[in-house]
Protein backbone atom coordinates (compact mmCIF):
# COMPACT_ATOMS: atom_id res chain seq x y z
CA UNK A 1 86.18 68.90 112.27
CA UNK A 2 88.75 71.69 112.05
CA UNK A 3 87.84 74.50 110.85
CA UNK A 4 90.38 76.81 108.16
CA UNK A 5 90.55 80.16 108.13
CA UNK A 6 91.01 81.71 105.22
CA UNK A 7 93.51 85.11 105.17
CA UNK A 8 94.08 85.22 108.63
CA UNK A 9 95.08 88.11 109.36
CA UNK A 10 92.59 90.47 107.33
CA UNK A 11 89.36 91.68 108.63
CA UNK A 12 85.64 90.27 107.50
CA UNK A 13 87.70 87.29 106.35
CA UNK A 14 85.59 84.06 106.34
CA UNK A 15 85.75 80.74 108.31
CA UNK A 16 85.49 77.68 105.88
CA UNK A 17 85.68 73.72 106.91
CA UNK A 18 87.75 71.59 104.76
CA UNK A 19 85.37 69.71 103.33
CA UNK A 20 83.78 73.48 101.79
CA UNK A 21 87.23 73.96 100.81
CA UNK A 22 88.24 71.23 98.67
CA UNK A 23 85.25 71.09 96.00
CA UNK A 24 86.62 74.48 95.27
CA UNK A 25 90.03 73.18 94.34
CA UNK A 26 89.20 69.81 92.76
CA UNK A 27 89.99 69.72 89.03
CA UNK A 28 92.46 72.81 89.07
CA UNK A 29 95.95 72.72 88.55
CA UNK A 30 98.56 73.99 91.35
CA UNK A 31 99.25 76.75 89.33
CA UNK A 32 95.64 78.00 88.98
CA UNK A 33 95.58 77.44 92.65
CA UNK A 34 98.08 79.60 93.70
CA UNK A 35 97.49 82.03 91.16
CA UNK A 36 93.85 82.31 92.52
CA UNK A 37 94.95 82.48 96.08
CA UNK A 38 98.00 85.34 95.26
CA UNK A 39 95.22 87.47 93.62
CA UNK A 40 92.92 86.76 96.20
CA UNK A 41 95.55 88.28 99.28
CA UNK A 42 96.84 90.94 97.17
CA UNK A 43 93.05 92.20 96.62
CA UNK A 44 92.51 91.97 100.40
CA UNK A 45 95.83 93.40 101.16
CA UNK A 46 94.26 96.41 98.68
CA UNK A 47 97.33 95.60 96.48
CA UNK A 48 99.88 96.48 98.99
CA UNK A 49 102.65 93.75 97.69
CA UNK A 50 104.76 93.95 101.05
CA UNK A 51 101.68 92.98 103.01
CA UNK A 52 100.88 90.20 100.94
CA UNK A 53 103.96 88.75 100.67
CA UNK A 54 103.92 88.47 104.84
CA UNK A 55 100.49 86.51 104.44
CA UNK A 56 101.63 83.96 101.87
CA UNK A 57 104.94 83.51 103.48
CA UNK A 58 106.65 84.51 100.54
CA UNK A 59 109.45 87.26 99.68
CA UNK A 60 108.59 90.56 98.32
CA UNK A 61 110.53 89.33 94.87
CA UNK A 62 108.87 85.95 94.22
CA UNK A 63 105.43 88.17 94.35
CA UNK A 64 106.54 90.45 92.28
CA UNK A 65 107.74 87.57 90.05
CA UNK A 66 104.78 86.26 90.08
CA UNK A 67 102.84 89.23 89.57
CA UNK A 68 104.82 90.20 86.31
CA UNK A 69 103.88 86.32 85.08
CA UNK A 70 100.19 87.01 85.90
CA UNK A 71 100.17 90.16 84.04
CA UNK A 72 101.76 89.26 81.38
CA UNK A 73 99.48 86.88 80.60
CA UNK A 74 96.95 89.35 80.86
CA UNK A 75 95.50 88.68 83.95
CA UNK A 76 94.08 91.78 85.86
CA UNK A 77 96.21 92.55 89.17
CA UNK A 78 94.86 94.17 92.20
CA UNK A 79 96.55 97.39 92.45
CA UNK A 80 97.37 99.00 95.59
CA UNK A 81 94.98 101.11 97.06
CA UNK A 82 95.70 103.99 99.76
């Protein structure tokens, strides 16, 4: 069985098996997927945007693109912590 790790690169994070990992996702959209998971690195990146970006493999703009969609909505971003 292989095993996923889940934001690699930040300490404490937590080892989970696929078949732990997929209950979790089952009956959510992409969209509320990725939200949950750009929320999720930002808050373990304490907010810092550059950081997070290098985890998800995205560019500093689509974050912040998608950050300004999140919080428009009115969902609560992490906010970047020194």
């Amino acid at each position: 069985m292989t095993t996923v790790h889940v934001a690699a690169s930040e300490p404490g994070a937590q080892f989970l098996a696929p078949n732990q990992i997929v209950p979790l996702l089952i009956g959510a959209t992409v969209d509320e997927v990725e939200r949950e998971l750009v929320l999720q690195t930002l808050a373990r990146c304490d907010g810092n945007r550059t950081r997070a970006s290098r985890v998800l493999g995205l560019s500093v703009r689509t974050l912040r693109n998608k950050i300004k969609l999140y919080a428009a909505s009115g969902i609560e971003v992490p906010a970047y912590q020194d």
